[in-house]
Protein backbone atom coordinates (compact mmCIF):
# COMPACT_ATOMS: atom_id res chain seq x y z
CA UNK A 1 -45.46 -123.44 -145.62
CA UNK A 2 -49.16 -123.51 -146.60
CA UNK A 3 -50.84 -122.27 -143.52
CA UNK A 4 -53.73 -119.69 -144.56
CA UNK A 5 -52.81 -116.10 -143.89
CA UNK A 6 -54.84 -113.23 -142.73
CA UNK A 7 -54.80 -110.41 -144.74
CA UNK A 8 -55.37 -107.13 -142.80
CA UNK A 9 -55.92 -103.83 -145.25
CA UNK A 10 -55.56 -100.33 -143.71
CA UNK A 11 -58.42 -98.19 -144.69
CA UNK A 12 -59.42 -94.34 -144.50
CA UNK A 13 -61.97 -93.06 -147.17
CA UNK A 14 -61.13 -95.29 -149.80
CA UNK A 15 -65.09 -96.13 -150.66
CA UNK A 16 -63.90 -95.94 -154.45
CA UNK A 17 -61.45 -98.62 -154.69
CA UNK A 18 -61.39 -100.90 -151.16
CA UNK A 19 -63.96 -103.66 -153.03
CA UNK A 20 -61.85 -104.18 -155.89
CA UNK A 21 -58.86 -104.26 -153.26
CA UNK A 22 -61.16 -107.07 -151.29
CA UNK A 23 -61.87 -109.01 -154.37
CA UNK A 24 -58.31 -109.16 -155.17
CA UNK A 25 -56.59 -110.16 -152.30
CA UNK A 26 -59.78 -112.73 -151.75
CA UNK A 27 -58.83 -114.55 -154.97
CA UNK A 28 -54.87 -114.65 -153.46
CA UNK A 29 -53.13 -117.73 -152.84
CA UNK A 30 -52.75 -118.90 -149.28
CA UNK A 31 -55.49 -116.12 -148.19
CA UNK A 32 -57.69 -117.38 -145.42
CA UNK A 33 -59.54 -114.06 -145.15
CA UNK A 34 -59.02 -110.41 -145.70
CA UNK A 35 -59.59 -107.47 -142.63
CA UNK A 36 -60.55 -104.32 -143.23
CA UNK A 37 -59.61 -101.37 -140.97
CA UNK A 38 -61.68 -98.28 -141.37
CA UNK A 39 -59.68 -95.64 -139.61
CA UNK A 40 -61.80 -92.91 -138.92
CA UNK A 41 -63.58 -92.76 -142.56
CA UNK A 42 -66.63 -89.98 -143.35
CA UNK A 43 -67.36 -92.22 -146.58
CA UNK A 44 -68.44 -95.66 -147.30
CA UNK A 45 -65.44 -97.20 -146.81
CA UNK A 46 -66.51 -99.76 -144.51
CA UNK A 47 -70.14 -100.52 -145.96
CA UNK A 48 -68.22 -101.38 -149.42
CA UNK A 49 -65.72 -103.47 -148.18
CA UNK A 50 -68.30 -105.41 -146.09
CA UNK A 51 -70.21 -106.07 -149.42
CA UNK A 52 -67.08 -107.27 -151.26
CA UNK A 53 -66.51 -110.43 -148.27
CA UNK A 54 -64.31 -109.11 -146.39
CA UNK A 55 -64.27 -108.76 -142.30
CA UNK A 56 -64.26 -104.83 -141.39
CA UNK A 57 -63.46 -103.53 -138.11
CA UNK A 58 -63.59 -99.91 -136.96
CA UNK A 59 -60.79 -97.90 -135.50
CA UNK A 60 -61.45 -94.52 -134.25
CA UNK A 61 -57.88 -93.83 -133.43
CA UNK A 62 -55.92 -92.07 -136.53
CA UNK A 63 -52.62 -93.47 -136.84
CA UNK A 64 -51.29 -96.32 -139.25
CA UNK A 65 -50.04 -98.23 -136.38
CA UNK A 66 -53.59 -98.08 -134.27
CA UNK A 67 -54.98 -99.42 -136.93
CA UNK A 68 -52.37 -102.10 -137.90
CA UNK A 69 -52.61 -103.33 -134.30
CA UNK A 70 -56.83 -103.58 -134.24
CA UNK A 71 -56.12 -105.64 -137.60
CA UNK A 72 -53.83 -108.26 -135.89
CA UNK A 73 -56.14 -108.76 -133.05
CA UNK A 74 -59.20 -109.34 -134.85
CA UNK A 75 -57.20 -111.94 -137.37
CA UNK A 76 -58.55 -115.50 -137.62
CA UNK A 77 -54.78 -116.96 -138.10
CA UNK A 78 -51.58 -116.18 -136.60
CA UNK A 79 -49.93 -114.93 -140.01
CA UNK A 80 -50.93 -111.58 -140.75
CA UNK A 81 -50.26 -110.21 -144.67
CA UNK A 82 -50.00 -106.07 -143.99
CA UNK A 83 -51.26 -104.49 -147.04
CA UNK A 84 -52.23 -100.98 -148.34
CA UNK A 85 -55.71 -100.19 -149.56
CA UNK A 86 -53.48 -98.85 -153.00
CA UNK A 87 -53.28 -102.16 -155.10
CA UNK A 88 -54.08 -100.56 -158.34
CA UNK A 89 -49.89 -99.80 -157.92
CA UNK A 90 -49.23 -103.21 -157.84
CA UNK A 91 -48.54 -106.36 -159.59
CA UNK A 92 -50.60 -108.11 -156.95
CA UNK A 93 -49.83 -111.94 -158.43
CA UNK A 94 -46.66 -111.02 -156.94
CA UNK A 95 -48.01 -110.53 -153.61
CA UNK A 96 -48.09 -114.32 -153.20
CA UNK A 97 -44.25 -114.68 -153.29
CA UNK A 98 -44.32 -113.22 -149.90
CA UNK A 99 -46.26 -115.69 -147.84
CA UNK A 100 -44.99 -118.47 -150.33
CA UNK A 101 -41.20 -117.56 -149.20
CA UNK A 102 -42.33 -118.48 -145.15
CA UNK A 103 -40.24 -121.17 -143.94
CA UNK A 104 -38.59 -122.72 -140.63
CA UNK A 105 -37.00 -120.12 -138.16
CA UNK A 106 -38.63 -116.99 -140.46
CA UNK A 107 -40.87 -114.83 -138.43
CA UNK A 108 -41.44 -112.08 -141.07
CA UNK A 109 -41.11 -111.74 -144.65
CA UNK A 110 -40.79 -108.33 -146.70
CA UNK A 111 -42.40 -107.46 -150.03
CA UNK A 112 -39.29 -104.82 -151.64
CA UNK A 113 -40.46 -102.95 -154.56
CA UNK A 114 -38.91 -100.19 -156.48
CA UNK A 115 -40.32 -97.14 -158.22
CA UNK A 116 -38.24 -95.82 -161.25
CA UNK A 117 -39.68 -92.55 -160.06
CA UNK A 118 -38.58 -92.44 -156.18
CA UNK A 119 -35.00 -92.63 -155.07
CA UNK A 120 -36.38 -93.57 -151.23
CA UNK A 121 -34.89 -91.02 -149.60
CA UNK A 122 -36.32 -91.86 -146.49
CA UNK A 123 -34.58 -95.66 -146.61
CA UNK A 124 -31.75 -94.10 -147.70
CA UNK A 125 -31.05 -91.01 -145.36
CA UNK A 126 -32.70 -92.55 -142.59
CA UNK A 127 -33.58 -96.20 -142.18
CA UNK A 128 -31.20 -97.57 -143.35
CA UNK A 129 -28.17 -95.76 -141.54
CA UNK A 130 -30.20 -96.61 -138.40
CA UNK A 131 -30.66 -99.65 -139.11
CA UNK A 132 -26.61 -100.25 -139.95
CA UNK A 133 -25.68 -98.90 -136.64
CA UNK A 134 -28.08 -100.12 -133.92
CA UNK A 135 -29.31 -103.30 -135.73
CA UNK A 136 -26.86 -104.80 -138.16
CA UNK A 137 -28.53 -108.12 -138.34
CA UNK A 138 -31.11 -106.14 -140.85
CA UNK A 139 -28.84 -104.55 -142.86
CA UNK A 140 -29.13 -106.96 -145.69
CA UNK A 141 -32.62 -105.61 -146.47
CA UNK A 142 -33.49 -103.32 -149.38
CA UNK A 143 -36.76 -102.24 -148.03
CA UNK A 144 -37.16 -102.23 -144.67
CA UNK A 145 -39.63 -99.86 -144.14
CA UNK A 146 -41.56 -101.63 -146.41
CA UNK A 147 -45.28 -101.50 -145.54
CA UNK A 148 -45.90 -104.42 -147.72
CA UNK A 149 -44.85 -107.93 -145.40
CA UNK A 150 -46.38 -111.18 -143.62
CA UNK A 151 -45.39 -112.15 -140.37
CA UNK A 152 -46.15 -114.50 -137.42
CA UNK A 153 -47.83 -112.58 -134.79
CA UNK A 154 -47.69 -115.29 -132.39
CA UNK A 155 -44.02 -114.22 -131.36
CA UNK A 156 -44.09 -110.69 -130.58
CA UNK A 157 -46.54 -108.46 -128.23
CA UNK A 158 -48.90 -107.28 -131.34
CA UNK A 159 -50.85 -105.41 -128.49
CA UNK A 160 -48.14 -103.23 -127.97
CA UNK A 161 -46.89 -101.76 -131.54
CA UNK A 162 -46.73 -98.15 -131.40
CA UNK A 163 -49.86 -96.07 -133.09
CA UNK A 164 -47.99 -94.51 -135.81
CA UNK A 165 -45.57 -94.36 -138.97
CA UNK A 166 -43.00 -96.48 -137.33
CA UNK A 167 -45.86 -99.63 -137.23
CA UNK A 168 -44.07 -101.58 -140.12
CA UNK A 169 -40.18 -100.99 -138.48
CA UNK A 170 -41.30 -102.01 -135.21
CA UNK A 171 -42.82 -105.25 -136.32
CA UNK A 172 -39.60 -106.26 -137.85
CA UNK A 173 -38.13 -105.28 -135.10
CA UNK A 174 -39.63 -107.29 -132.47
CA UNK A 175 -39.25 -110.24 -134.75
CA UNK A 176 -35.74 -109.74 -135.16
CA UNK A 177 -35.53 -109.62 -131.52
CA UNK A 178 -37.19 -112.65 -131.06
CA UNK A 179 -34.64 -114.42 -132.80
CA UNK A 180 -36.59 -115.01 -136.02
CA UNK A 181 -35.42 -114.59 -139.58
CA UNK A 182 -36.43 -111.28 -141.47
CA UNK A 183 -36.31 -112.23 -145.14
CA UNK A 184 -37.26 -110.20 -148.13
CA UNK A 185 -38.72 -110.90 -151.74
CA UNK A 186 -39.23 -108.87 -154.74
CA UNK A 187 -42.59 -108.03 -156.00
CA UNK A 188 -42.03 -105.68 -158.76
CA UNK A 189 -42.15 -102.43 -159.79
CA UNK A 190 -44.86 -99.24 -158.90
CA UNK A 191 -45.56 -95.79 -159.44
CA UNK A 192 -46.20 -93.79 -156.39
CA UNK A 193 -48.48 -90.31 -157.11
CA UNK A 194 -45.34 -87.66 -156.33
CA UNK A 195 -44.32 -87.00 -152.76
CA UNK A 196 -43.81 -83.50 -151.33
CA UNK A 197 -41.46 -82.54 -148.77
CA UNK A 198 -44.19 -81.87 -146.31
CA UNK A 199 -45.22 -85.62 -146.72
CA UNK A 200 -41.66 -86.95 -146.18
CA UNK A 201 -40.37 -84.47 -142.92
CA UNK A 202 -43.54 -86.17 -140.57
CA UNK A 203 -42.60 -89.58 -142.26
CA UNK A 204 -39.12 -88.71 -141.09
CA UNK A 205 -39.83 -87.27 -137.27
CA UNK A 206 -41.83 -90.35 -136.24
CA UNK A 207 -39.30 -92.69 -137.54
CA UNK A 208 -36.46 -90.71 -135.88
CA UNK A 209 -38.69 -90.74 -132.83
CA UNK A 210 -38.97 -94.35 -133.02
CA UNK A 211 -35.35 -95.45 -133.24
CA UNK A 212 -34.46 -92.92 -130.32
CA UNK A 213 -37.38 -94.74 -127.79
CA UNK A 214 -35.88 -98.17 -128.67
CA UNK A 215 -32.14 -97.00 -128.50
CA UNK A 216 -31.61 -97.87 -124.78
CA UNK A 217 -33.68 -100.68 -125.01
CA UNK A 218 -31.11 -102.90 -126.36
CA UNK A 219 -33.85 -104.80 -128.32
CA UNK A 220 -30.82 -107.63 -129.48
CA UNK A 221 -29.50 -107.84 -125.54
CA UNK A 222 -31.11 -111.37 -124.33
CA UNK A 223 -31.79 -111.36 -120.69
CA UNK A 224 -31.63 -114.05 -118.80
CA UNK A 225 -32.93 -114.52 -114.93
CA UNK A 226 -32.15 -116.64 -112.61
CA UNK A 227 -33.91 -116.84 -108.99
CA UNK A 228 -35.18 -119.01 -106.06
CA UNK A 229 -38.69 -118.76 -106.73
CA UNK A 230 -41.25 -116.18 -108.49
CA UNK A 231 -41.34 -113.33 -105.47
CA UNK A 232 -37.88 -112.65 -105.86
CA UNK A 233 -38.25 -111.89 -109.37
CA UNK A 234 -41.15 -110.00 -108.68
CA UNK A 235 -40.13 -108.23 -105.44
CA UNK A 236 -36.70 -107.20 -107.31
CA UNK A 237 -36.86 -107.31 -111.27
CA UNK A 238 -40.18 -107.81 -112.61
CA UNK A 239 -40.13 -103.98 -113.72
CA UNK A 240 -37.15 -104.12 -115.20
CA UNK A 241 -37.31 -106.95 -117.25
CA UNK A 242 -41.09 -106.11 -118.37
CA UNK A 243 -39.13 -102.26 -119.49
CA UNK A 244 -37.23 -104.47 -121.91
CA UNK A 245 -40.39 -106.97 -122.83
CA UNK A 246 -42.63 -104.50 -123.89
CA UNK A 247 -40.28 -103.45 -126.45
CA UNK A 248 -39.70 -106.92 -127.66
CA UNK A 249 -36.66 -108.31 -126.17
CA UNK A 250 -36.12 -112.02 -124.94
CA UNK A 251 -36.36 -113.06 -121.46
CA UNK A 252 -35.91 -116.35 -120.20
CA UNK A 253 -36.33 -117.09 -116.32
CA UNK A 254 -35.37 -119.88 -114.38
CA UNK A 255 -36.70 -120.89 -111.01
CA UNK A 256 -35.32 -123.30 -108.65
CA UNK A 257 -38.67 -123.74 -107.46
CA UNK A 258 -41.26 -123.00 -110.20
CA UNK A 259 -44.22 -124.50 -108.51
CA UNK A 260 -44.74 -122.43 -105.88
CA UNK A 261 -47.42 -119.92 -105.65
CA UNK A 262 -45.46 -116.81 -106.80
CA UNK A 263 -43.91 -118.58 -109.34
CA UNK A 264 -46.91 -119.27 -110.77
CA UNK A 265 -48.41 -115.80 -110.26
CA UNK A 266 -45.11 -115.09 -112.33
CA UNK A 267 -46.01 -116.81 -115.35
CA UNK A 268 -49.74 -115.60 -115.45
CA UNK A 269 -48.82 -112.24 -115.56
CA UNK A 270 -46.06 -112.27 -118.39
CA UNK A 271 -48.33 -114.56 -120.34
CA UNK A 272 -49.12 -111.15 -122.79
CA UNK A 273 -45.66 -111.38 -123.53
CA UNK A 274 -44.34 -114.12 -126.29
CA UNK A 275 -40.69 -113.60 -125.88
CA UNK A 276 -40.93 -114.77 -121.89
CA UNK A 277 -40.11 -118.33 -120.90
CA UNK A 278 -40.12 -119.09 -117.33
CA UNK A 279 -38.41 -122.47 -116.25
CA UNK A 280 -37.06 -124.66 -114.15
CA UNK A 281 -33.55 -123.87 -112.85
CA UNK A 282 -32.16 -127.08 -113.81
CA UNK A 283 -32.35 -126.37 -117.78
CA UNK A 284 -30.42 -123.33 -117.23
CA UNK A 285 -27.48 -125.49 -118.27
CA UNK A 286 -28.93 -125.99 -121.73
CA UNK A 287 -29.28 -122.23 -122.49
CA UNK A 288 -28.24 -120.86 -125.95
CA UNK A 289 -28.63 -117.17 -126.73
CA UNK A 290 -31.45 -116.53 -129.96
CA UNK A 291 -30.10 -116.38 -133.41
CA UNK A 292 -29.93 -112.53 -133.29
CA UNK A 293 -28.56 -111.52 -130.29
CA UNK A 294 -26.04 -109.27 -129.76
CA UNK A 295 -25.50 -109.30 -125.84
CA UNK A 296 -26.66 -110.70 -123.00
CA UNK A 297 -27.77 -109.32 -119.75
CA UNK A 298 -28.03 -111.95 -116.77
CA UNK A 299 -29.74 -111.28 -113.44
CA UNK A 300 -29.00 -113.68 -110.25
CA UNK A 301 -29.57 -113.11 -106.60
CA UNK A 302 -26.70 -111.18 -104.38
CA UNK A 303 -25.16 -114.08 -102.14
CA UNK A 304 -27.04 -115.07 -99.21
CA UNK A 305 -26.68 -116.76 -96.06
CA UNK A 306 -28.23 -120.28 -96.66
CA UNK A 307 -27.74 -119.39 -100.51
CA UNK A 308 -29.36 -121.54 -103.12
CA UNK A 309 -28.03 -122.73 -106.61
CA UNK A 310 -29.43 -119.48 -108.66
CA UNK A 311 -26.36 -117.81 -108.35
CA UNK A 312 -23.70 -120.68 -109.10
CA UNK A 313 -25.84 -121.50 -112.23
CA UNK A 314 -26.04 -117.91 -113.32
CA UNK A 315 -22.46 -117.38 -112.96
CA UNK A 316 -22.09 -120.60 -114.94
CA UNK A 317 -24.61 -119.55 -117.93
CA UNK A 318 -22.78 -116.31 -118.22
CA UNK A 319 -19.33 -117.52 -118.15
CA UNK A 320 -20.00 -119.91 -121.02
CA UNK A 321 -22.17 -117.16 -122.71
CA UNK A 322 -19.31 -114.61 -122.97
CA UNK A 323 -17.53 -117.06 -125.10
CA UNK A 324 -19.72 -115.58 -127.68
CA UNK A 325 -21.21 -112.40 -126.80
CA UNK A 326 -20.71 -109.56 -124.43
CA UNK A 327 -22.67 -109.27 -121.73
CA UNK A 328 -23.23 -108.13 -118.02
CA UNK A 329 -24.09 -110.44 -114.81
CA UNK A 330 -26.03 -107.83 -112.21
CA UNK A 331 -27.06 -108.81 -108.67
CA UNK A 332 -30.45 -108.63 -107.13
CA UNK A 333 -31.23 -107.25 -103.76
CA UNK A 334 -32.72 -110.11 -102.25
CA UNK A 335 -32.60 -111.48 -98.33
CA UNK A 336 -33.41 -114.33 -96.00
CA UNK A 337 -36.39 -114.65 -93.52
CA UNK A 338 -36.88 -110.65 -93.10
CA UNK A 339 -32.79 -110.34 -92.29
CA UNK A 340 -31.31 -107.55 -94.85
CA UNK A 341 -28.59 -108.31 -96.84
CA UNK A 342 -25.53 -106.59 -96.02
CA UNK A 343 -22.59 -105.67 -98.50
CA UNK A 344 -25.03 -104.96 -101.09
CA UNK A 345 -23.52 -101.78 -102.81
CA UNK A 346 -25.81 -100.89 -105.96
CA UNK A 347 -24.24 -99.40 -108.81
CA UNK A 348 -26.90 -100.09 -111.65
CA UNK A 349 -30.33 -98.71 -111.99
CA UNK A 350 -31.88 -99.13 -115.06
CA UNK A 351 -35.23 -97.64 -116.61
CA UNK A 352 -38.32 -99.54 -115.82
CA UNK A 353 -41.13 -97.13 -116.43
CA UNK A 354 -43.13 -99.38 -118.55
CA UNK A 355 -42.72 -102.50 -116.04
CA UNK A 356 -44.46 -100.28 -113.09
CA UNK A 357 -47.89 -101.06 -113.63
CA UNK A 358 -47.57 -104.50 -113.99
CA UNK A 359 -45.12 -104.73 -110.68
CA UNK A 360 -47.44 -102.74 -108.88
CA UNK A 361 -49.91 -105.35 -109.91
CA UNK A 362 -48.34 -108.24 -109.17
CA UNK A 363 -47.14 -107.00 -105.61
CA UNK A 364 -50.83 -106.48 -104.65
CA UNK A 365 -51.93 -110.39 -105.13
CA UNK A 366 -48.19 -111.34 -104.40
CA UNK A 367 -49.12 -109.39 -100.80
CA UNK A 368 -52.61 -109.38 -100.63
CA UNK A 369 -52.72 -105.63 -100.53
CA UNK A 370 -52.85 -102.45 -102.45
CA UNK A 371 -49.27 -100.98 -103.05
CA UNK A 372 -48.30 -97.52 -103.42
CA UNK A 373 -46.90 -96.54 -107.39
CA UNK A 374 -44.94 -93.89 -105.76
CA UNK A 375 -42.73 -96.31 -103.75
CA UNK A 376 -41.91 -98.37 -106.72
CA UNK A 377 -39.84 -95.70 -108.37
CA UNK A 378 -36.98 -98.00 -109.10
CA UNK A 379 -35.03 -101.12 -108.94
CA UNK A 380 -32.02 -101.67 -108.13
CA UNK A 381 -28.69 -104.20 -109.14
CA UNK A 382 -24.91 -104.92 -108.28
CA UNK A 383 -22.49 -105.34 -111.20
CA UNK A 384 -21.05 -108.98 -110.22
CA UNK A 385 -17.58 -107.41 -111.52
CA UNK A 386 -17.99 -105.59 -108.20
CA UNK A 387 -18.52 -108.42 -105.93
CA UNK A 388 -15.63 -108.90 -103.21
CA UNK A 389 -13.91 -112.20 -104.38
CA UNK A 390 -14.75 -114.24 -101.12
CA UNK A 391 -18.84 -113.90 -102.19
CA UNK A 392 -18.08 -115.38 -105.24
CA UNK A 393 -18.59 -118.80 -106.60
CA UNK A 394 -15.23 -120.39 -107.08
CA UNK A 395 -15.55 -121.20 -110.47
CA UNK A 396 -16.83 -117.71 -111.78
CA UNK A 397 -13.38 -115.78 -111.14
CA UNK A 398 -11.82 -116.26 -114.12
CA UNK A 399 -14.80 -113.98 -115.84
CA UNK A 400 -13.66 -110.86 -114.97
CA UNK A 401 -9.76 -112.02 -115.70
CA UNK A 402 -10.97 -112.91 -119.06
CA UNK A 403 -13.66 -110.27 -120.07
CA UNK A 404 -12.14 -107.47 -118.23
CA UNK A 405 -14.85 -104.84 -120.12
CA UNK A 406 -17.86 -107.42 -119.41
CA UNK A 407 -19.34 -105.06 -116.78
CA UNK A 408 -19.96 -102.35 -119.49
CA UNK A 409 -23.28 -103.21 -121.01
């Protein structure tokens, strides 16, 4: 792959050394221009780097990952090389082994180093024991935490990496979750100046902080959504699937009837979000989970008088799904011309804090008026293991004979 790449460089009082950092990475192969990020300098960080070529944006929040996520919006190309403003460490004609090693189906490769002198107890103790546990898929790596990487921002929310440490894990996260490849070259040895304890304890609480706030996420655990039209999803599950979004998980909806307004007032507002599809119903029956996933989570309407095919296709998709992967089929709340359903007996109610705002939203142009935050404190779902066997579709009773534990997820 030969595609230019956009370098984006990190910066905080570094007037001494950022244009010989510039001028290097300007002379790189595949380097279509290099961004500089001046995080809150009191030097001439950013006049100097302006003078060596290279683009220089300002970012007055401190925080690695504020300014890692002003760099990716101001790129020119949709790979983004993440660099520090420390080259001198480097064999930088190795740097080009990283955006040389791009290929089909990779979203993000990793520059791993080593350093005679450092024994990486933070990838080590930390990292990589996480990273064993909750996301296996990445175990392979040597350097995950690397800070050194290029990757495709076009399929992950960029906008919505968190401002600190944890920047560099939660971009290969969100690629992972995409269903992209993470892979991983070697470019050669450095010496790091010595680290104190100090330095590696607030390395250590934000990444620990980090992995907790994307535990019950369940970044790997596709969702899939299936629904009559766009106000159903919106009425009863846009805040929990957005919860799951914003984090980087996959989300593919199906419509039977994706033209109408709400439907399309569905896609407009998860257009910020790369890893949302919305479709037509009908392809449901060519769904395959993403390379990486480790579950799958399906959402379909509770049965209705008058009915519609959402439900007999979702029961369908998940059946054949749990061939490979576990997974959970929960029922939405939904009813017919005003009449409220009845034998709806929730039993699920999952976090959706960060989907509130944009479900509030949504509701007021779905509606045509303002709506209240402080009614929206939750939605709601039946487990489908639950559902009396008279409501269901014929053909989905042999799931819970066969996955008996399919419910837990």
């Amino acid at each position: 792959m030969s595609s230019p790449v956009s370098v984006i460089v990190p910066a905080r009082n570094e007037a001494q050394t950022i244009a010989r950092v510039v001028s290097i990475l300007r002379d790189m192969a595949h380097v279509g221009e290099v961004v500089v990020i001046d995080n809150g300098s009191t030097d001439a960080t950013a006049d100097q780097a302006r003078l060596a070529g290279a683009t220089v944006i300002s970012e007055t929040r401190t925080g690695m990952g504020y300014a890692v996520r002003a760099g990716i919006s101001a790129a020119r190309y949709d790979w983004v090389m993440k660099v520090d403003a420390d080259l001198d460490k480097f064999d930088t004609e190795l740097f080009a082994r990283m955006p040389a090693a791009r290929a089909p189906g990779v979203g993000l490769v990793k520059g791993a180093w080593h350093d005679p002198a450092d024994n990486m107890p933070m990838t080590r103790l930390l990292v990589m024991p996480a990273l064993r546990q909750m996301f296996p898929g990445l175990s392979h790596l040597r350097a995950p935490n690397s800070g050194l990487y290029v990757f495709d921002r076009s399929v992950i929310a960029h906008d919505q990496l968190t401002g600190d440490y944890a920047v560099d894990l939660d971009v290969m996260l969100r690629v992972h979750a995409a269903g992209y490849s993470v892979a991983e070259v070697d470019i050669g040895r450095i010496v790091h100046d010595t680290r104190n304890v100090a330095h590696y304890n607030g390395m250590a609480e934000q990444i620990f902080a980090f992995f907790l706030s994307r535990q019950n996420r369940r970044l790997t655990q596709e969702m899939v959504i299936l629904a009559q039209d766009g106000a159903q999803v919106i009425h009863h599950a846009i805040a929990s699937v957005v919860h799951r979004l914003s984090a980087g998980v996959r989300a593919t909806i199906y419509l039977e009837d994706i033209t109408s307004p709400a439907s399309c007032l569905l896609q407009e507002m998860l257009l910020a979000y790369p890893t949302a599809r919305v479709c037509a119903l009908g392809a449901a029956r060519d769904f395959s989970a993403h390379a990486n996933a480790s579950g799958l989570c399906v959402l379909a309407p509770y049965p209705r008088a008058g009915g519609g095919d959402a439900l007999s296709e979702a029961v369908a998709l998940y059946d054949a799904a749990l061939e490979h992967l576990p997974g959970a089929l929960w029922l939405m709340p939904v009813h017919d011309a005003g009449r409220e359903i009845t034998g709806f007996s929730p039993d699920i109610l999952p976090e959706v804090t960060d989907g509130l705002a944009l479900k509030q939203e949504a509701l007021a142009v779905l509606t045509g008026a303002p709506v209240a935050l402080p009614g929206l404190a939750g939605e709601i779902f039946q487990n489908y293991d639950s559902l009396p066997d008279a409501l269901r579709p014929t053909f989905g009773s042999i799931v819970k004979q066969r996955h008996p534990s399919a419910g837990n997820f």
